[in-house]
Protein backbone atom coordinates (compact mmCIF):
# COMPACT_ATOMS: atom_id res chain seq x y z
CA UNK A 1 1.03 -12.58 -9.17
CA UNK A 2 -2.92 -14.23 -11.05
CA UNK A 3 -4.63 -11.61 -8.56
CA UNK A 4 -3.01 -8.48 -10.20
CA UNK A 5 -6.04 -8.46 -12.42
CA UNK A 6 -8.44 -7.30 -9.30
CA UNK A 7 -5.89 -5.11 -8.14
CA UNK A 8 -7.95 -2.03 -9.19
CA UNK A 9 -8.01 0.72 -7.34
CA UNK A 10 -8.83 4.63 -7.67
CA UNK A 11 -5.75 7.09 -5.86
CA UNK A 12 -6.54 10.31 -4.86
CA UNK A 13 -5.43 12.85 -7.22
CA UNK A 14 -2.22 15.69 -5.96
CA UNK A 15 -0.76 12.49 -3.74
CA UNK A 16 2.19 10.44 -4.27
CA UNK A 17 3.66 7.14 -3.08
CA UNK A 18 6.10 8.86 -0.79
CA UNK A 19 2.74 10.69 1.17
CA UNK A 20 1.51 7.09 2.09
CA UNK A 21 5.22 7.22 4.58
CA UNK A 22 5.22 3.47 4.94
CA UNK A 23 7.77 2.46 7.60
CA UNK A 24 8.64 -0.51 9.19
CA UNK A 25 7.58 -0.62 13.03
CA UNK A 26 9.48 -2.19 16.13
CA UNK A 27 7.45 -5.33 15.61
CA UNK A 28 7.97 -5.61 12.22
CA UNK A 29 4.67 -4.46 11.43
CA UNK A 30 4.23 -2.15 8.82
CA UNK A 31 3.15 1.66 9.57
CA UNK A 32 1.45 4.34 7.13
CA UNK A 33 -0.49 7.66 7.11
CA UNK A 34 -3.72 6.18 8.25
CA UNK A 35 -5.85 9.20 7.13
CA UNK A 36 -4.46 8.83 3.52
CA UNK A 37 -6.15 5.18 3.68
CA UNK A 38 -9.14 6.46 4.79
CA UNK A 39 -9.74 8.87 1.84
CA UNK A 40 -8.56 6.06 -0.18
CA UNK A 41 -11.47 4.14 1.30
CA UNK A 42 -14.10 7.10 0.48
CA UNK A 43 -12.77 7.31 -2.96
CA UNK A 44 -13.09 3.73 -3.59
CA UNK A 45 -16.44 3.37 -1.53
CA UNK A 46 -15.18 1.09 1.56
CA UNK A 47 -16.15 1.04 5.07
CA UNK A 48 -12.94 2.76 6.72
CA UNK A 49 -14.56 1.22 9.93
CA UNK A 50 -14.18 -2.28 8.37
CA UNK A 51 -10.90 -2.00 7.21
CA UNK A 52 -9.35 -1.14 10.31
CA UNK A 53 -10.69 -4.27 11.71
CA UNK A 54 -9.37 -6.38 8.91
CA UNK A 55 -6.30 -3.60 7.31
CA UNK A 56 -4.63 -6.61 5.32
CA UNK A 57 -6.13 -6.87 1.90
CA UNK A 58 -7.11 -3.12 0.99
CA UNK A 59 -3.69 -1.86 2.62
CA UNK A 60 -1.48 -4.47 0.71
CA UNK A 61 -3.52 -3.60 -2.47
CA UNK A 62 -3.38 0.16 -1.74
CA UNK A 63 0.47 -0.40 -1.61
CA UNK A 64 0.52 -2.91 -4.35
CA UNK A 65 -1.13 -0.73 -6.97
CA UNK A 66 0.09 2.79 -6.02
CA UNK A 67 3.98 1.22 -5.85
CA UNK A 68 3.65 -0.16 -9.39
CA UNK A 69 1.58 2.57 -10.56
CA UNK A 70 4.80 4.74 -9.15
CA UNK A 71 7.77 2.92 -10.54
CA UNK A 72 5.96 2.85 -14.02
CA UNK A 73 5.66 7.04 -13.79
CA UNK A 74 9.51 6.82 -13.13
CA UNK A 75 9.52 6.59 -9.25
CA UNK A 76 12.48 5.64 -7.57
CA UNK A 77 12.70 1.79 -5.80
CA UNK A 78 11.40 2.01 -2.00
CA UNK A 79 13.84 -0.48 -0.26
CA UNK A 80 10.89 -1.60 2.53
CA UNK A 81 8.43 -1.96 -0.97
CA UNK A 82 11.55 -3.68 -2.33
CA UNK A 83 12.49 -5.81 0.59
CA UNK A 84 8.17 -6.65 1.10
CA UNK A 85 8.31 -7.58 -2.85
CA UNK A 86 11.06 -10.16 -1.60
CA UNK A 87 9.67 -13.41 -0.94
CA UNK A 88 11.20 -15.37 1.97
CA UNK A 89 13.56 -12.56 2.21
CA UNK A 90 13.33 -11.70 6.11
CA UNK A 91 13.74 -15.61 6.68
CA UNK A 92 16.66 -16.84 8.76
C-alpha cells in the first residue's frame, strides 16, 4: 500500500489489538470499542467529535497500524483483519 508511509500513529500504552474487539455488524459494518478510539484520538491530538462524523480514515488507520504493529510482536492472524486485508474478497 504507497500510503503506509503516513500511517503513523501513537497507541496507548497497557492495550492490545484484541481490546479494540472489532466485529463485524448485521450490516456488514464494522464495530469496535468506541472509547478506545477516543483516547486514541487524545493521544494523537484529533477532534473525537470530528471523527465520529467522518470514522473512515483514522479508524482504518487505527486498525491498519495497531494490526501490523501486532502481527510483527508475534500476534496471532484476526480472520475479520484477515478477511478486510482481502481485496475483492466479500465479492460474489
Amino acid at each position: 500500500m504507497p500510503t503506509d508511509s503516513l500511517l503513523t500513529l501513537k497507541l496507548p500504552e497497557g492495550y492490545s489489538f484484541a481490546d479494540l474487539k472489532i466485529r463485524r455488524c448485521e450490516t456488514d459494518a464494522i464495530d469496535l470499542d468506541m472509547d478506545l478510539v477516543k483516547l486514541i484520538c487524545s493521544i494523537n491530538g484529533l477532534d473525537f467529535g470530528k471523527v465520529c462524523q467522518n470514522p473512515g480514515p483514522v479508524v482504518t488507520t487505527i486498525l491498519t497500524v495497531w494490526y501490523k504493529k501486532h502481527l510483527a510482536e508475534g500476534g496471532q492472524p484476526d480472520a475479520l483483519m484477515e478477511e478486510l486485508k482481502s481485496p475483492g474478497r466479500r465479492s460474489n
